[in-house]
Protein backbone atom coordinates (compact mmCIF):
# COMPACT_ATOMS: atom_id res chain seq x y z
CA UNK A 1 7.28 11.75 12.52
CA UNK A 2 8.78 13.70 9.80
CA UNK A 3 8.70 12.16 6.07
CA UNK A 4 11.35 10.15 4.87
CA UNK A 5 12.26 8.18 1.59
CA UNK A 6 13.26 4.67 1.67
CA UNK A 7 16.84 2.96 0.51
CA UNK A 8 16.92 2.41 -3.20
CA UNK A 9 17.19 -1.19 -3.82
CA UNK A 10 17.42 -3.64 -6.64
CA UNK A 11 13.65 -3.12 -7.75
CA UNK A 12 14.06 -6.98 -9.61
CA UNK A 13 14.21 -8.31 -6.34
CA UNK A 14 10.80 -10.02 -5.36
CA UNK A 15 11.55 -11.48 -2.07
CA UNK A 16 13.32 -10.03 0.51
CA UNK A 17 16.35 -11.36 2.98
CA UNK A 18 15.40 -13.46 5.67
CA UNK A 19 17.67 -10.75 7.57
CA UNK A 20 16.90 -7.84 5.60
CA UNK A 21 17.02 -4.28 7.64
CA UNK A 22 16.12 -1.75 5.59
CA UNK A 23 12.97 -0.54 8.30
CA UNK A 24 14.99 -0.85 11.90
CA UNK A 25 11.40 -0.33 13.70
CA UNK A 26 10.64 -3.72 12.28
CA UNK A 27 14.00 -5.81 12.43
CA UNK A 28 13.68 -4.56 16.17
CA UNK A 29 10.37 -5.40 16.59
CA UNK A 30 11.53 -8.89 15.31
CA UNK A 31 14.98 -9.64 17.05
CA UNK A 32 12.52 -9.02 20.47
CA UNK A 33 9.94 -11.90 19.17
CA UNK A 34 13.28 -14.17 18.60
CA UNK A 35 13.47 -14.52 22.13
CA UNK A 36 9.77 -14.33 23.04
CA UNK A 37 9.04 -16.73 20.23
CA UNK A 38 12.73 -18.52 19.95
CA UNK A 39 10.04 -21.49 17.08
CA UNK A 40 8.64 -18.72 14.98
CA UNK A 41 9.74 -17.69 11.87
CA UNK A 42 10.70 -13.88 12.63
CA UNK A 43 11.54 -13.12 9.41
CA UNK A 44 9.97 -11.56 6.02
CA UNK A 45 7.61 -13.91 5.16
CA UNK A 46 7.39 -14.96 1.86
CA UNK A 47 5.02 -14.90 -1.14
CA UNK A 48 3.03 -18.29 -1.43
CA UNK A 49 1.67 -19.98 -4.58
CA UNK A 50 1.60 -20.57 -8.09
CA UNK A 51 4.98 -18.60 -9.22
CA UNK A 52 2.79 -17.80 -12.34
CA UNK A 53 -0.57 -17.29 -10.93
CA UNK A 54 -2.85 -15.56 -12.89
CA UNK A 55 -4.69 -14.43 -9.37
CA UNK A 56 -2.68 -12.70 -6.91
CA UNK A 57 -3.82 -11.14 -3.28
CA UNK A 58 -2.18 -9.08 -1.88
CA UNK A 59 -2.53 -8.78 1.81
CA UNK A 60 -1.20 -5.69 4.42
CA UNK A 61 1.40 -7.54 6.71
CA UNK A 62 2.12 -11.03 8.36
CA UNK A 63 0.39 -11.66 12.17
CA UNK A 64 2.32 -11.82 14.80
CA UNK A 65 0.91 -15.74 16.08
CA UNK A 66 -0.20 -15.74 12.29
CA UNK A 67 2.35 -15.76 9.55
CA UNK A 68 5.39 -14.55 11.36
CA UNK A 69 4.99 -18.01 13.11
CA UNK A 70 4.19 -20.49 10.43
CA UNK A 71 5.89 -18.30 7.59
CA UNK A 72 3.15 -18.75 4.90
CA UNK A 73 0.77 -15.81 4.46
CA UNK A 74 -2.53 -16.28 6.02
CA UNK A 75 -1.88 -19.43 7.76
CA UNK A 76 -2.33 -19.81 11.40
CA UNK A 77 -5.06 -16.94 12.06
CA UNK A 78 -8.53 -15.85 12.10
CA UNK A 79 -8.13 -14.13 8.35
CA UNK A 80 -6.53 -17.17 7.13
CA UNK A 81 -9.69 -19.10 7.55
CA UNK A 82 -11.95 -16.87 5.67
CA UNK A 83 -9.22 -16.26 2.87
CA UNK A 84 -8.14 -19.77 2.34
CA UNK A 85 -11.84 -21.04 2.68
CA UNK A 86 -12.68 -18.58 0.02
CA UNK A 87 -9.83 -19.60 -2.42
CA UNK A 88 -10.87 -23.72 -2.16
CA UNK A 89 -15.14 -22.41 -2.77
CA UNK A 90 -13.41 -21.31 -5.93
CA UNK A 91 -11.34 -23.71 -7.04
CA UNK A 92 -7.67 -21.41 -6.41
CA UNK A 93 -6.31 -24.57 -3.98
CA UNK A 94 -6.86 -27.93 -3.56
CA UNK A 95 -9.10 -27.00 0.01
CA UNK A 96 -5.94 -28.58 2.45
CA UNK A 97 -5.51 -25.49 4.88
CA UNK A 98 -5.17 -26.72 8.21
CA UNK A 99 -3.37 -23.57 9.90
CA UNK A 100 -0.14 -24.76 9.88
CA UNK A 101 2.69 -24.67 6.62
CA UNK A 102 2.85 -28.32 6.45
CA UNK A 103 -0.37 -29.14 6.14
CA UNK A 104 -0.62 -30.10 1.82
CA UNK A 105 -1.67 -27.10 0.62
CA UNK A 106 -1.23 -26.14 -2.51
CA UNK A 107 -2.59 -22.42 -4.62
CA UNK A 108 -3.90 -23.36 -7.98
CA UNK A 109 -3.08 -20.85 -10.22
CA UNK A 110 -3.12 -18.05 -7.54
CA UNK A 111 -0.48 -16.52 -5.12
CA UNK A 112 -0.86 -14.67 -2.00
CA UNK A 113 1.90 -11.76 -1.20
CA UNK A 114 1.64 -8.69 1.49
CA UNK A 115 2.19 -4.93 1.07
CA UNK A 116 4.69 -5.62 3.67
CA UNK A 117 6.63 -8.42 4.71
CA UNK A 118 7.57 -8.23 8.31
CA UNK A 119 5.47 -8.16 11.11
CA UNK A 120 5.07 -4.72 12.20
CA UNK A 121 3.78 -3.61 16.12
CA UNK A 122 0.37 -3.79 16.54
CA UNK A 123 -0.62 -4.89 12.86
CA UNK A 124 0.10 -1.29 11.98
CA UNK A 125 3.46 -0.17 9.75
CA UNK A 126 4.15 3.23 9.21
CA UNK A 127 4.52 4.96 6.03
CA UNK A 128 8.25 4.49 5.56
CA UNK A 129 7.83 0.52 5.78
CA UNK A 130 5.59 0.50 3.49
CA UNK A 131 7.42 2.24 1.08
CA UNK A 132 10.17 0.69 1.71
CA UNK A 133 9.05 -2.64 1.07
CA UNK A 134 7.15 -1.42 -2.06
CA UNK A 135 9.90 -2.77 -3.97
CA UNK A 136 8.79 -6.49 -3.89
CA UNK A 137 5.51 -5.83 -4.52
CA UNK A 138 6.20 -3.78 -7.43
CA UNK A 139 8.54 -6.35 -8.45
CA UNK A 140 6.49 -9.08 -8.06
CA UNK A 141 3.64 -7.04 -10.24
CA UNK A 142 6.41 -6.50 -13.15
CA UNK A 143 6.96 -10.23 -13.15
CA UNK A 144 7.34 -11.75 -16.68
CA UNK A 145 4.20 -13.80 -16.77
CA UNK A 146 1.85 -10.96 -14.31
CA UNK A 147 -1.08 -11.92 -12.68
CA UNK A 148 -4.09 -10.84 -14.49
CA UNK A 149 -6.14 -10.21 -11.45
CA UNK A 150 -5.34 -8.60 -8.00
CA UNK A 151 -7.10 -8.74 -5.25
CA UNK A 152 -6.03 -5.84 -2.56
CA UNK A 153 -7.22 -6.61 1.04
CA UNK A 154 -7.22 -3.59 3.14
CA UNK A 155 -6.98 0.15 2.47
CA UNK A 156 -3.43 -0.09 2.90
CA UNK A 157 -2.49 -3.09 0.46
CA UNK A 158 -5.13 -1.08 -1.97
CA UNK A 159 -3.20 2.09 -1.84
CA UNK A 160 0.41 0.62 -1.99
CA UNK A 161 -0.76 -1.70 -4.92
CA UNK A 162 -1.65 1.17 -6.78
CA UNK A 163 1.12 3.12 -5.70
CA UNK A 164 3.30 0.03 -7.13
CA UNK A 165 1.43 -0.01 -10.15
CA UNK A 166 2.32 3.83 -11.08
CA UNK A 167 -1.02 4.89 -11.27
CA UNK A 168 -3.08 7.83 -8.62
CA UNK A 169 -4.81 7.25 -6.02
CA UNK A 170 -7.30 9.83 -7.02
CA UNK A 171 -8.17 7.94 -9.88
CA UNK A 172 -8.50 4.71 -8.05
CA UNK A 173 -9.86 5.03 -4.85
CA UNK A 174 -10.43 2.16 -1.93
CA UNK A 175 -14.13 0.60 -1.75
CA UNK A 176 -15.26 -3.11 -0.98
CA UNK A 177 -15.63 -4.56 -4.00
CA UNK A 178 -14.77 -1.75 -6.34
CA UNK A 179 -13.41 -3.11 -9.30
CA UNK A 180 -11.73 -1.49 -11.81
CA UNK A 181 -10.23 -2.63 -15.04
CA UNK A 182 -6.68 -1.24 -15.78
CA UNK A 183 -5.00 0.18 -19.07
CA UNK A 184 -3.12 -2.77 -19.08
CA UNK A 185 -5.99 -4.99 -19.29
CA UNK A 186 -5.69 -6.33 -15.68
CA UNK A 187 -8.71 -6.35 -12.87
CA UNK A 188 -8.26 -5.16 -9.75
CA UNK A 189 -10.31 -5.35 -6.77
CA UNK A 190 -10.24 -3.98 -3.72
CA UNK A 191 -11.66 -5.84 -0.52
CA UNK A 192 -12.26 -4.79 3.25
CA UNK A 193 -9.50 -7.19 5.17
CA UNK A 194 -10.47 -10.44 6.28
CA UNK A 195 -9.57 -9.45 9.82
CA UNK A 196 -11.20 -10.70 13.07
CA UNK A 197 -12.23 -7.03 13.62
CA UNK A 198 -13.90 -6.70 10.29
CA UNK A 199 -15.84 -10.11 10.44
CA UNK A 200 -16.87 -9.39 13.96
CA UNK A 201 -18.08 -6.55 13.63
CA UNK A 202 -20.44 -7.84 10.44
CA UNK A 203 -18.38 -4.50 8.44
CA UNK A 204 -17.35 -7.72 6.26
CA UNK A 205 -19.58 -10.75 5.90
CA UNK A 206 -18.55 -14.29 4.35
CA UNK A 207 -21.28 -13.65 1.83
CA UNK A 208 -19.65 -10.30 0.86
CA UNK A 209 -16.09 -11.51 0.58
CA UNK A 210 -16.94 -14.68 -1.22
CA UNK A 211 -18.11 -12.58 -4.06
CA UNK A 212 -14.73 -11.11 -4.57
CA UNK A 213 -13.61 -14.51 -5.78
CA UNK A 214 -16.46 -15.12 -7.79
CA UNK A 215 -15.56 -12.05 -9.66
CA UNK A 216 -12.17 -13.14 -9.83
CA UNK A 217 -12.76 -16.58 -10.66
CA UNK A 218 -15.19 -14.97 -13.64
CA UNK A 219 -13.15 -12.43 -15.08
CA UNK A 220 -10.46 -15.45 -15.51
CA UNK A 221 -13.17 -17.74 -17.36
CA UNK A 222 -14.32 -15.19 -19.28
């Protein structure tokens, strides 16, 4: 598929429209799971949390039986276990997560967003949605109180974080648990996805990913 650049767009604007169609592979993809899934959400799913976290994670896209259903990040799925156990171990909610978005949870001073927003095919968006939906993430990174750590889950979130962030990917490559400190005195660290696929296959442990919020949660008390 031959490159092409996304729709400029108000760059202020953190969260997209519910019926927002700038990527027509995913509004597609979406209108079908209306009437598949006429009690989901089918829409962009929003960010969740603490509107001035100091932590944010930022995850690649919503599930399909996952977010796109329940529209809150993480909740409803396999990586939504490990994630939101990981965030009440270190004292970022108040340890409610039951899988669904009316269960009583509630982020303490951290937020969870996704590189992007809509469900994509497969778990897999192509290059153009993810620029595309760069915007919000960039936004949401510009904010006027910005988080002062970021947690990337995924090669993909890693790459279109630092994308977002202005900065080369040369200079900051993708790792588990590379950390690096940024001229702006922000930490950011990159993470292997809390997918089924990764924990299955032992690539990511719960030992392994439980120590990316312990350095989160000590670069904040520090």
């Amino acid at each position: 598929m031959p490159d092409q650049k996304p729709a400029q767009h108000n760059s202020k604007q953190i969260e997209p429209d519910y019926d927002c169609a700038q990527c027509p592979r995913l509004r597609s993809f979406i209108n079908e799971k209306k009437i598949e899934f006429p009690d989901y959400f089918n829409g962009p799913v929003p960010n969740f949390g603490d509107p001035n976290a100091a932590l944010l994670i930022i995850g690649l896209a919503p599930g399909l039986h996952g977010a796109n259903q329940t529209a809150r990040p993480f909740t409803g799925d396999w990586a939504g276990d490990l994630l939101y156990d990981a965030l009440a171990k270190y004292g970022f909610s108040n340890d409610k997560y039951a899988k669904h978005a009316n269960d009583g949870l509630v982020l303490l001073n951290a937020k969870i967003t996704n590189a992007v927003r809509c469900v994509p095919p497969q778990n897999k968006p192509i290059g153009i949605e993810i620029r595309t939906c760069r915007q919000y993430l960039q936004a949401e990174l510009e904010r006027k109180i910005p988080a002062q750590v970021l947690i990337t889950l995924g090669k993909i979130s890693h790459d279109s974080t630092i994308r977002a962030l202005g900065l080369k990917l040369a200079d900051y490559p993708f790792g588990h648990h590379k950390v690096y400190d940024l001229e702006d005195g922000r930490r950011l660290i990159s993470s292997y996805h809390c997918s089924r696929y990764n924990t299955n296959t032992k690539r990511l442990t719960e030992d392994m990913f439980f120590k990316i919020f312990a350095e989160a949660k000590a670069f904040l008390d520090s």
